[in-house]
PDB file of N, CA and C in Angstrom:
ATOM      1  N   UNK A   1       0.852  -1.180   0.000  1.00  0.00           N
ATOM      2  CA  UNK A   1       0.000   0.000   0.000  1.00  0.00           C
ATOM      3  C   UNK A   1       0.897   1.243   0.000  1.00  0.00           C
ATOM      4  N   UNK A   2       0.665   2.214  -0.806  1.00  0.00           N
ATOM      5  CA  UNK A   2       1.327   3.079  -0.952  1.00  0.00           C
ATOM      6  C   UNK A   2       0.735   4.492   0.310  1.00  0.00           C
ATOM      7  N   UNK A   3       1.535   5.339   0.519  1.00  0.00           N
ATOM      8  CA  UNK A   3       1.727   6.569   1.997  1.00  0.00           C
ATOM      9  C   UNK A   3       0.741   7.556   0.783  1.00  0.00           C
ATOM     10  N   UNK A   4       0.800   7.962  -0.026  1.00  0.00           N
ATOM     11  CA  UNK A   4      -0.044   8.643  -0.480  1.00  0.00           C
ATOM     12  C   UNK A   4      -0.705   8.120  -2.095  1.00  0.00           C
ATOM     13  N   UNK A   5      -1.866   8.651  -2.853  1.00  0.00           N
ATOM     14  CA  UNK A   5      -2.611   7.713  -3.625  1.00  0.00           C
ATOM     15  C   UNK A   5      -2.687   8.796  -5.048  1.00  0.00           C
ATOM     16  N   UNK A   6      -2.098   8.731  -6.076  1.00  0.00           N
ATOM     17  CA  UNK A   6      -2.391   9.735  -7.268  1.00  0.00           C
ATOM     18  C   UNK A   6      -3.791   9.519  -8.148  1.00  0.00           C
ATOM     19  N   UNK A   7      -4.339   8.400  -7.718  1.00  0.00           N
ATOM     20  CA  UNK A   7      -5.348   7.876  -8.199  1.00  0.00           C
ATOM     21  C   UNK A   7      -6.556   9.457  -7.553  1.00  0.00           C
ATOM     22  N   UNK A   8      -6.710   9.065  -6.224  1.00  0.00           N
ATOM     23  CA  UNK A   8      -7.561  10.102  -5.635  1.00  0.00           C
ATOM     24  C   UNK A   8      -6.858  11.724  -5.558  1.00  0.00           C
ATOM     25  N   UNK A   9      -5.428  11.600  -5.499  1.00  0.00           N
ATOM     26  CA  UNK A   9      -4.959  13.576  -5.632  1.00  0.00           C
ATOM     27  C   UNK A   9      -5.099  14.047  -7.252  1.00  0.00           C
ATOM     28  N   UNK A  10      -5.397  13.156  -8.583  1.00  0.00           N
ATOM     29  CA  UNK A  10      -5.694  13.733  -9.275  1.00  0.00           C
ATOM     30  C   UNK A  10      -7.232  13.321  -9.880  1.00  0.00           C
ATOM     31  N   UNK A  11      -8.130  12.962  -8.979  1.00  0.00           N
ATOM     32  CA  UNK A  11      -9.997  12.640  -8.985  1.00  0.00           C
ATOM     33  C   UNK A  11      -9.938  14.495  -9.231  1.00  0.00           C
ATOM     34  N   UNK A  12     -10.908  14.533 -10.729  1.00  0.00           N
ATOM     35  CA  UNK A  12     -11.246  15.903 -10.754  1.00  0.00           C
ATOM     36  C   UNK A  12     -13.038  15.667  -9.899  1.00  0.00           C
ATOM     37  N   UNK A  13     -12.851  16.723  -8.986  1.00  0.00           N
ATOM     38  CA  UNK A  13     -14.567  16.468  -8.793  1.00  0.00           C
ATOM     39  C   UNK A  13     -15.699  17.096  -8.928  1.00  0.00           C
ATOM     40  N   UNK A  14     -15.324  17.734 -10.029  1.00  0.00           N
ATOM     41  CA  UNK A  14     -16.090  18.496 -10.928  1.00  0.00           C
ATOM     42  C   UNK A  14     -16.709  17.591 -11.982  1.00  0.00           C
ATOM     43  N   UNK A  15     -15.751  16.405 -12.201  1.00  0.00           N
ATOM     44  CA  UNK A  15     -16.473  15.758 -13.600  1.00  0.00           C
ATOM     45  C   UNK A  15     -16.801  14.212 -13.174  1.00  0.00           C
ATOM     46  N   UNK A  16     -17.664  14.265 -12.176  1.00  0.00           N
ATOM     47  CA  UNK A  16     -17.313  13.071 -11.115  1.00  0.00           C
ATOM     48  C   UNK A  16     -19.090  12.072 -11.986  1.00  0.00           C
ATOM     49  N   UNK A  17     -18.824  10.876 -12.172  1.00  0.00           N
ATOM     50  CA  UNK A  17     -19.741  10.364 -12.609  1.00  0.00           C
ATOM     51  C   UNK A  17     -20.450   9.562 -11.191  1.00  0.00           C
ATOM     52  N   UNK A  18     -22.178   9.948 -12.030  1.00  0.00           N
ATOM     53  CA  UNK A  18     -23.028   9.502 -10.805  1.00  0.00           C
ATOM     54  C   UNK A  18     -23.942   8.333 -11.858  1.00  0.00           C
ATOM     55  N   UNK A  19     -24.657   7.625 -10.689  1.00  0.00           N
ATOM     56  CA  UNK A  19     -25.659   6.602 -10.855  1.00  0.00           C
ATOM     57  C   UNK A  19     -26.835   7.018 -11.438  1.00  0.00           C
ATOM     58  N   UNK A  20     -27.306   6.764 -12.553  1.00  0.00           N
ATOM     59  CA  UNK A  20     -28.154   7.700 -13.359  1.00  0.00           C
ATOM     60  C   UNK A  20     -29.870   6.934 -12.667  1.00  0.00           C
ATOM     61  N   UNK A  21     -29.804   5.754 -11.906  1.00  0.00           N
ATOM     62  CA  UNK A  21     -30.722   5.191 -10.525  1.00  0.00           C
ATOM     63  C   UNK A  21     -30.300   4.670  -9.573  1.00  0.00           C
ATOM     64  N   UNK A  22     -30.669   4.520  -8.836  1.00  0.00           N
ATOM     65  CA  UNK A  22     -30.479   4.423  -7.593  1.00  0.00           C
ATOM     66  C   UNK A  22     -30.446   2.746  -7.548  1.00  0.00           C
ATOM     67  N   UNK A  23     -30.210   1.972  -8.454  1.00  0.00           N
ATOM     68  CA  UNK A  23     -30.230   0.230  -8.506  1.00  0.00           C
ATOM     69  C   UNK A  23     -28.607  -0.291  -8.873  1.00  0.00           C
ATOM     70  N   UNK A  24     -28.853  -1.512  -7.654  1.00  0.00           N
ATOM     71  CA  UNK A  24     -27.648  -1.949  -8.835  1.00  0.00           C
ATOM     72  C   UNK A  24     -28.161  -2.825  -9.933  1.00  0.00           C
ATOM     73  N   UNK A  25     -27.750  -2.894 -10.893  1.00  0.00           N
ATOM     74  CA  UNK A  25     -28.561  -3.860 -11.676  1.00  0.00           C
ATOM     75  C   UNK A  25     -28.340  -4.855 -11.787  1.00  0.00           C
ATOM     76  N   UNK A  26     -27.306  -5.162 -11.237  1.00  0.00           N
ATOM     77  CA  UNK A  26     -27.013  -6.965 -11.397  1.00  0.00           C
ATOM     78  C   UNK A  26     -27.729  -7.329 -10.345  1.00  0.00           C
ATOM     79  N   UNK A  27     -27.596  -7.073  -9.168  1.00  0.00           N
ATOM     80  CA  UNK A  27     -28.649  -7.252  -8.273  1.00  0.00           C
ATOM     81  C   UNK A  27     -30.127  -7.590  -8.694  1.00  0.00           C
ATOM     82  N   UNK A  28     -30.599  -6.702  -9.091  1.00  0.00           N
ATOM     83  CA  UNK A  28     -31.847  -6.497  -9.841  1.00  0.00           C
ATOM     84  C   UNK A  28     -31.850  -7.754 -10.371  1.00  0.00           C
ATOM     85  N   UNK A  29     -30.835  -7.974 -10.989  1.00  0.00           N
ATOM     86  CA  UNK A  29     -31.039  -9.308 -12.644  1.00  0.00           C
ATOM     87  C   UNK A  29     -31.008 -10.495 -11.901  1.00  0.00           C
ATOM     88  N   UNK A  30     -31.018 -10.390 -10.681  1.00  0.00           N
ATOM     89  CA  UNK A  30     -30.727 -12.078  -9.553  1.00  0.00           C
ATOM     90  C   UNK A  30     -31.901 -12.128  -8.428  1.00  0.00           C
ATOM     91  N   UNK A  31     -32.680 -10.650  -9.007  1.00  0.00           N
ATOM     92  CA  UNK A  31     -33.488 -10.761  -7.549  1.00  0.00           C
ATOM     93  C   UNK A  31     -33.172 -10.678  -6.461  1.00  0.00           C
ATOM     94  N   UNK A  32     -31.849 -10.148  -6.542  1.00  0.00           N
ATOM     95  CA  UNK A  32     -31.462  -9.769  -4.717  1.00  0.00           C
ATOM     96  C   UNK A  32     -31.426  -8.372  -4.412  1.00  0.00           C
ATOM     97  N   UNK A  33     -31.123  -8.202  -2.892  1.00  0.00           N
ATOM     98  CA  UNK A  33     -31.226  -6.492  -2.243  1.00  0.00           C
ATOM     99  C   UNK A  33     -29.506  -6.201  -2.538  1.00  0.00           C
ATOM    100  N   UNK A  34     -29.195  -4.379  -2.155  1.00  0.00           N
ATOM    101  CA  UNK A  34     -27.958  -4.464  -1.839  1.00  0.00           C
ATOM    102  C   UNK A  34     -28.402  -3.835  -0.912  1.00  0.00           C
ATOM    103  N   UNK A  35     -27.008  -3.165  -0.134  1.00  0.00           N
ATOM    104  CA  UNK A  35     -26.784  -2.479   1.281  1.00  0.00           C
ATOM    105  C   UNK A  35     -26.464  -0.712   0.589  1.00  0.00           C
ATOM    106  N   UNK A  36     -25.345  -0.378  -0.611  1.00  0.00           N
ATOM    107  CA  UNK A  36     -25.267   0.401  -0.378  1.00  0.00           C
ATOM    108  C   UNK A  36     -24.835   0.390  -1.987  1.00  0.00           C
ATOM    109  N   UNK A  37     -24.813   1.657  -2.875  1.00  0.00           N
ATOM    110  CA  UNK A  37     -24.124   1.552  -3.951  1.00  0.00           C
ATOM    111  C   UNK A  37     -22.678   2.496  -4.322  1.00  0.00           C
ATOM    112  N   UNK A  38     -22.028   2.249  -5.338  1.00  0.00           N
ATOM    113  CA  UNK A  38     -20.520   2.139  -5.594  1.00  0.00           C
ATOM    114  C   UNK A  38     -20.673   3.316  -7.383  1.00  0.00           C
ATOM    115  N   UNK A  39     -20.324   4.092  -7.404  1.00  0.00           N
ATOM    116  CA  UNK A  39     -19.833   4.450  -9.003  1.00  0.00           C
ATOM    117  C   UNK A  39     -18.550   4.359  -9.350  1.00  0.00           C
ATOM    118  N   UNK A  40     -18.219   3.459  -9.809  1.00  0.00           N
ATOM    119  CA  UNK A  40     -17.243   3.836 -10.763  1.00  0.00           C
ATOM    120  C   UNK A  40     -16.435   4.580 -11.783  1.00  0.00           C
ATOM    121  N   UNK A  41     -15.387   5.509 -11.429  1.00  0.00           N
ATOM    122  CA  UNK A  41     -15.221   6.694 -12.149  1.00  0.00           C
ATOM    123  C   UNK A  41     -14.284   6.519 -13.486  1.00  0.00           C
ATOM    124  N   UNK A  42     -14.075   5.213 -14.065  1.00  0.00           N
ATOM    125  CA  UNK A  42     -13.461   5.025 -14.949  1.00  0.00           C
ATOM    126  C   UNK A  42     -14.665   5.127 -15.921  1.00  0.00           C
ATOM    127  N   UNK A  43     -15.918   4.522 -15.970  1.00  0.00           N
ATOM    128  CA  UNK A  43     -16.522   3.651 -17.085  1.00  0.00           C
ATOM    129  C   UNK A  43     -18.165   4.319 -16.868  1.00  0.00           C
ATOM    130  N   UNK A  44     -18.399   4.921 -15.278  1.00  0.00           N
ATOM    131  CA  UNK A  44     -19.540   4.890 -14.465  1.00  0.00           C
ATOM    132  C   UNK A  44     -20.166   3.819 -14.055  1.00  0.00           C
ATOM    133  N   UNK A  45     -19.596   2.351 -13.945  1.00  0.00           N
ATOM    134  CA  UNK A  45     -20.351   1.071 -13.235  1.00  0.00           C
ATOM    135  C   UNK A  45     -21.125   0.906 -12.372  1.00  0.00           C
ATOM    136  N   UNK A  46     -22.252   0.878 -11.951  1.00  0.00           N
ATOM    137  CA  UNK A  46     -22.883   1.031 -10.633  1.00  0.00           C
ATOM    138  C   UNK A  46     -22.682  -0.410 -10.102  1.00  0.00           C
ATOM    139  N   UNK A  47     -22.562  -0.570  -8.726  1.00  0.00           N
ATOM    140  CA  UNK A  47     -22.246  -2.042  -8.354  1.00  0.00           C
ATOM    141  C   UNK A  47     -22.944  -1.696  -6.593  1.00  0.00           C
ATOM    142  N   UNK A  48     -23.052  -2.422  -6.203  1.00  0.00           N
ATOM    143  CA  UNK A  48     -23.336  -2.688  -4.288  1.00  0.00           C
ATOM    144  C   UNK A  48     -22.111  -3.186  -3.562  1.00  0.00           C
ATOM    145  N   UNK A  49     -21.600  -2.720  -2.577  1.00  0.00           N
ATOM    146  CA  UNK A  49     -20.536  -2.337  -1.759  1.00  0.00           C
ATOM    147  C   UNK A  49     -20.576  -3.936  -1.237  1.00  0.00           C
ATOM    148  N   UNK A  50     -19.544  -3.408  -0.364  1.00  0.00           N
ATOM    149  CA  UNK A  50     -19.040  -5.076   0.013  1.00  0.00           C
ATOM    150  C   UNK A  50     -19.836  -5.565   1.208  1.00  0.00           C
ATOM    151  N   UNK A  51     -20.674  -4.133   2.146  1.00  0.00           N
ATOM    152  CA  UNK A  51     -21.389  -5.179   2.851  1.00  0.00           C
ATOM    153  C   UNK A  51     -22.822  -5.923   2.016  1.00  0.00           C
ATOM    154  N   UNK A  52     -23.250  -5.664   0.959  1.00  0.00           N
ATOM    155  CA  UNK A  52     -23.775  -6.761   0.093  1.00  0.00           C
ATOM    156  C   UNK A  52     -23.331  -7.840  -0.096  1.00  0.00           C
ATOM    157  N   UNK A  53     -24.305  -8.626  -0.117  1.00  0.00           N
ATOM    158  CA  UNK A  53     -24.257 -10.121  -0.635  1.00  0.00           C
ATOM    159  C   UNK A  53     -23.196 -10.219  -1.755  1.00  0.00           C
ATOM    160  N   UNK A  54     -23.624  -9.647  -2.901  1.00  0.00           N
ATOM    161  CA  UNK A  54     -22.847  -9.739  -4.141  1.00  0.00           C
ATOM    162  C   UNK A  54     -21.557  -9.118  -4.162  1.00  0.00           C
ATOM    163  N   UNK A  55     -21.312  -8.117  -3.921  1.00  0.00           N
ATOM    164  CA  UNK A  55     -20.069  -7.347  -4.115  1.00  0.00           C
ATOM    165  C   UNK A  55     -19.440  -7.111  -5.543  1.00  0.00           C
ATOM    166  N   UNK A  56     -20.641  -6.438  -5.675  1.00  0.00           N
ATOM    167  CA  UNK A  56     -20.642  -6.007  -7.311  1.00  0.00           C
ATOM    168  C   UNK A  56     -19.667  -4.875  -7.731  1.00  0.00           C
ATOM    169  N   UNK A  57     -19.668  -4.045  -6.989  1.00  0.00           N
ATOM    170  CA  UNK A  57     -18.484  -3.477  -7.066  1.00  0.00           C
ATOM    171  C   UNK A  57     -17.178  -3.546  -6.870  1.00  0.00           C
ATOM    172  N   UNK A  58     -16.761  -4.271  -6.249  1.00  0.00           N
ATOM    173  CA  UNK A  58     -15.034  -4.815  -5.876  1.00  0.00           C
ATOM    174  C   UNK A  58     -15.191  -5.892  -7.210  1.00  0.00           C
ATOM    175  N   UNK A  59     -15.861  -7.050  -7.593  1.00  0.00           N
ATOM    176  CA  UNK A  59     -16.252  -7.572  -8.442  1.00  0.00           C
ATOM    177  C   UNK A  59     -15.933  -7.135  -9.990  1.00  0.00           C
ATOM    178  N   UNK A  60     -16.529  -5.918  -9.773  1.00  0.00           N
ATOM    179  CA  UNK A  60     -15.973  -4.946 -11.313  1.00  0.00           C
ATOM    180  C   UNK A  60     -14.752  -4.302 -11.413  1.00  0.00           C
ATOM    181  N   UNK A  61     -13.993  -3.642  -9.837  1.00  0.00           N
ATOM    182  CA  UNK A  61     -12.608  -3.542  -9.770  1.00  0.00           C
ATOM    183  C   UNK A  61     -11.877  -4.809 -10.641  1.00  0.00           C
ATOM    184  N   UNK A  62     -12.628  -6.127  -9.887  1.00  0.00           N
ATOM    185  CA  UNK A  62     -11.739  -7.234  -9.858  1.00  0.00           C
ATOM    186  C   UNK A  62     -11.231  -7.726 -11.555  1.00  0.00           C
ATOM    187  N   UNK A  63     -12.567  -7.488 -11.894  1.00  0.00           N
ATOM    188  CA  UNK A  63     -12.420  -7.557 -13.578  1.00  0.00           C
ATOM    189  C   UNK A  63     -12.153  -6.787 -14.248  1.00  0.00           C
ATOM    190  N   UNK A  64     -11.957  -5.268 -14.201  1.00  0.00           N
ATOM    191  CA  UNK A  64     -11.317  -3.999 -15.132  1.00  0.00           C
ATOM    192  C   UNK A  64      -9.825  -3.339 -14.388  1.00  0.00           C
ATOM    193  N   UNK A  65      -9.867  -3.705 -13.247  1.00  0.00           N
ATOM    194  CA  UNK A  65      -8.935  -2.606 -12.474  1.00  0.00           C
ATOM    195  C   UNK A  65      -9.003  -1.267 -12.390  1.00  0.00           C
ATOM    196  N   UNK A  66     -10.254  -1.255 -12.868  1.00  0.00           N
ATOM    197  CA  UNK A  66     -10.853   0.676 -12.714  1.00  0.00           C
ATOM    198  C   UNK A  66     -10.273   1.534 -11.019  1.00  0.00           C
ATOM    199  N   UNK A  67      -9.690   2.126 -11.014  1.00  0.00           N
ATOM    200  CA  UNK A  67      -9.028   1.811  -9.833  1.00  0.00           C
ATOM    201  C   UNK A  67     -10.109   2.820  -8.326  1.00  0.00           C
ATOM    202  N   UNK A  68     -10.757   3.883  -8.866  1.00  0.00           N
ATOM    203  CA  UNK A  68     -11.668   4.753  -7.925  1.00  0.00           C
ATOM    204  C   UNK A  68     -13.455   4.466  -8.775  1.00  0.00           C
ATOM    205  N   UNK A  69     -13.679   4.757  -6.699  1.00  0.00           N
ATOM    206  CA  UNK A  69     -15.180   4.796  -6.758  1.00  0.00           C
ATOM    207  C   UNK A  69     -15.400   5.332  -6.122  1.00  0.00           C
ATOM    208  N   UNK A  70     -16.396   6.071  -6.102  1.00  0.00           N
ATOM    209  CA  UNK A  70     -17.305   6.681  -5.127  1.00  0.00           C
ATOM    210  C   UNK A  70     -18.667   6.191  -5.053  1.00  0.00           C
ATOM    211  N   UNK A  71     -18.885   6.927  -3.485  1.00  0.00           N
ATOM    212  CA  UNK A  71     -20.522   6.489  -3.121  1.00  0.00           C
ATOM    213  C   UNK A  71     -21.549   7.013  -3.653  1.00  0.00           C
ATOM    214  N   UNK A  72     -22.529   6.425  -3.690  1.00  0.00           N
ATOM    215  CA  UNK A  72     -24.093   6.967  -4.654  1.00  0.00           C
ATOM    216  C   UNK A  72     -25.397   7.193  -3.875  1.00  0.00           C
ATOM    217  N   UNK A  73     -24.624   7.121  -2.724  1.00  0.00           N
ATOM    218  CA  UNK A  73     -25.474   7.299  -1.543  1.00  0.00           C
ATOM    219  C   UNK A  73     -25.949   8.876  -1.159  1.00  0.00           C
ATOM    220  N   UNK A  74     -26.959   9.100  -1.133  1.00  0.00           N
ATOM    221  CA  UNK A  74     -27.549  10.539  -0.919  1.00  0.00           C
ATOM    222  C   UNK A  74     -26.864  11.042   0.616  1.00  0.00           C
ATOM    223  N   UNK A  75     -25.488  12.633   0.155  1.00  0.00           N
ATOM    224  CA  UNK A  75     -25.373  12.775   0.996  1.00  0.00           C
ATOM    225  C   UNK A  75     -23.720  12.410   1.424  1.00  0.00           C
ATOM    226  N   UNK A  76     -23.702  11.319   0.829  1.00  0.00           N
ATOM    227  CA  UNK A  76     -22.218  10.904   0.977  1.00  0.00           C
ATOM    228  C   UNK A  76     -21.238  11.166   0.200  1.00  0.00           C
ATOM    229  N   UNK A  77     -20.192  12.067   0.327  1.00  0.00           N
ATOM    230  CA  UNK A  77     -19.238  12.343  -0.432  1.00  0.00           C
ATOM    231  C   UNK A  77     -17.662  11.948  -0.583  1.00  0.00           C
ATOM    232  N   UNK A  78     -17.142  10.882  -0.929  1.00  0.00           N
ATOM    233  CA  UNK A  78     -16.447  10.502  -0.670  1.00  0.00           C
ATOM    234  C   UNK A  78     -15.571   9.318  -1.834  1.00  0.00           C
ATOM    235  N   UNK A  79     -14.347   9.000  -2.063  1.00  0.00           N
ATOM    236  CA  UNK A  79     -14.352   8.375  -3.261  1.00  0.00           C
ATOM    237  C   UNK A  79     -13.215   6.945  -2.161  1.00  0.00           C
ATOM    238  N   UNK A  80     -13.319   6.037  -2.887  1.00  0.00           N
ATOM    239  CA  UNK A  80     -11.930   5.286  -3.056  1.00  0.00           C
ATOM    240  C   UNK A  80     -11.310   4.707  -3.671  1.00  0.00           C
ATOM    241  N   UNK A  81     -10.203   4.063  -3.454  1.00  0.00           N
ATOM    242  CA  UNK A  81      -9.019   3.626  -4.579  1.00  0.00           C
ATOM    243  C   UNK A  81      -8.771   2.402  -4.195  1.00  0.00           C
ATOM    244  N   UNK A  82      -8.668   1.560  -4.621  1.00  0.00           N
ATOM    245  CA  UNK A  82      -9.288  -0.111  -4.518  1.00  0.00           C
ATOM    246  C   UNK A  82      -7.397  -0.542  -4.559  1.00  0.00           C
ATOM    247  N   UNK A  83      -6.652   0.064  -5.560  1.00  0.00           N
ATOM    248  CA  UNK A  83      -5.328  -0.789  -5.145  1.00  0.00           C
ATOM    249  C   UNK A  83      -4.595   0.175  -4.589  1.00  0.00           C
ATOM    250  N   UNK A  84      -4.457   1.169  -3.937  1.00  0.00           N
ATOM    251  CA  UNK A  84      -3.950   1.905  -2.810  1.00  0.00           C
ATOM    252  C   UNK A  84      -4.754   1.519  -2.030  1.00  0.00           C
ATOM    253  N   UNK A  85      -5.900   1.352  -1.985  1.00  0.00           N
ATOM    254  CA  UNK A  85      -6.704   1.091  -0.373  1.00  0.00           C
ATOM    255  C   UNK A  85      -6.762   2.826   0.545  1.00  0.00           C
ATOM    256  N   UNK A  86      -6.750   3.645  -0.315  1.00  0.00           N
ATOM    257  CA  UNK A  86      -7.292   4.565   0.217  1.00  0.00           C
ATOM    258  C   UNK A  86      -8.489   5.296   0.000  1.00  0.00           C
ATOM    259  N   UNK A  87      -8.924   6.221   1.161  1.00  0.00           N
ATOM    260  CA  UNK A  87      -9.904   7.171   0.965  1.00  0.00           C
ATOM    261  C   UNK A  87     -10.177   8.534   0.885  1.00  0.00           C
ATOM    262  N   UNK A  88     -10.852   9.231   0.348  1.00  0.00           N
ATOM    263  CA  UNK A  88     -10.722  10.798   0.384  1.00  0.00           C
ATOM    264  C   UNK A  88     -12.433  11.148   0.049  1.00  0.00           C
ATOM    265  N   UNK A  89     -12.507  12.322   0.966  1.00  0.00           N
ATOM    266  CA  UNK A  89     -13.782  12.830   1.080  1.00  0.00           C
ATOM    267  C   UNK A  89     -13.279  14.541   0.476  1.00  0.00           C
ATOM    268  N   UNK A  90     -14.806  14.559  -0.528  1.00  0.00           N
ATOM    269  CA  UNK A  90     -14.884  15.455  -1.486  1.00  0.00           C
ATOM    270  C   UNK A  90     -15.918  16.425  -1.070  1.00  0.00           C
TER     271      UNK A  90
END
């Protein structure tokens, strides 16, 4: 793990992509709930966080290496970086 993260010191957050609903959809496509949702700022992926069942979002890290996400949660401002393992609030 790296002491500081260029992934999140150069997140512009002005051009920050959001969840165009409030679903994850793979979820949706299995009939299950999530806990919380994830955007992805490479591609905009929406996925459900890891205290979900699925872990649709680390899931989509796992398969693109998109490396930041942020929350889609009303209210919450905040992004992270999946292979630094850090966080930063916006």
């Amino acid at each position: 793990m790296r002491t500081s993260c260029l992934h999140l010191i150069s997140l512009d957050t002005t051009q920050l992509k959001s969840a165009p609903y409030h679903v994850c959809p793979e979820c949706a496509a299995l009939g299950d709930s999530w806990v919380h949702l994830r955007v992805c700022q490479a591609c905009g992926h929406v996925g459900c966080c890891n205290d979900s069942k699925n872990q649709h979002a680390a899931q989509h890290f796992r398969a693109t290496h998109h490396p930041v996400i942020i929350s889609a949660e009303p209210g919450e401002r905040w992004a992270w970086c999946y292979p630094d393992q850090r966080f930063r609030k916006y």
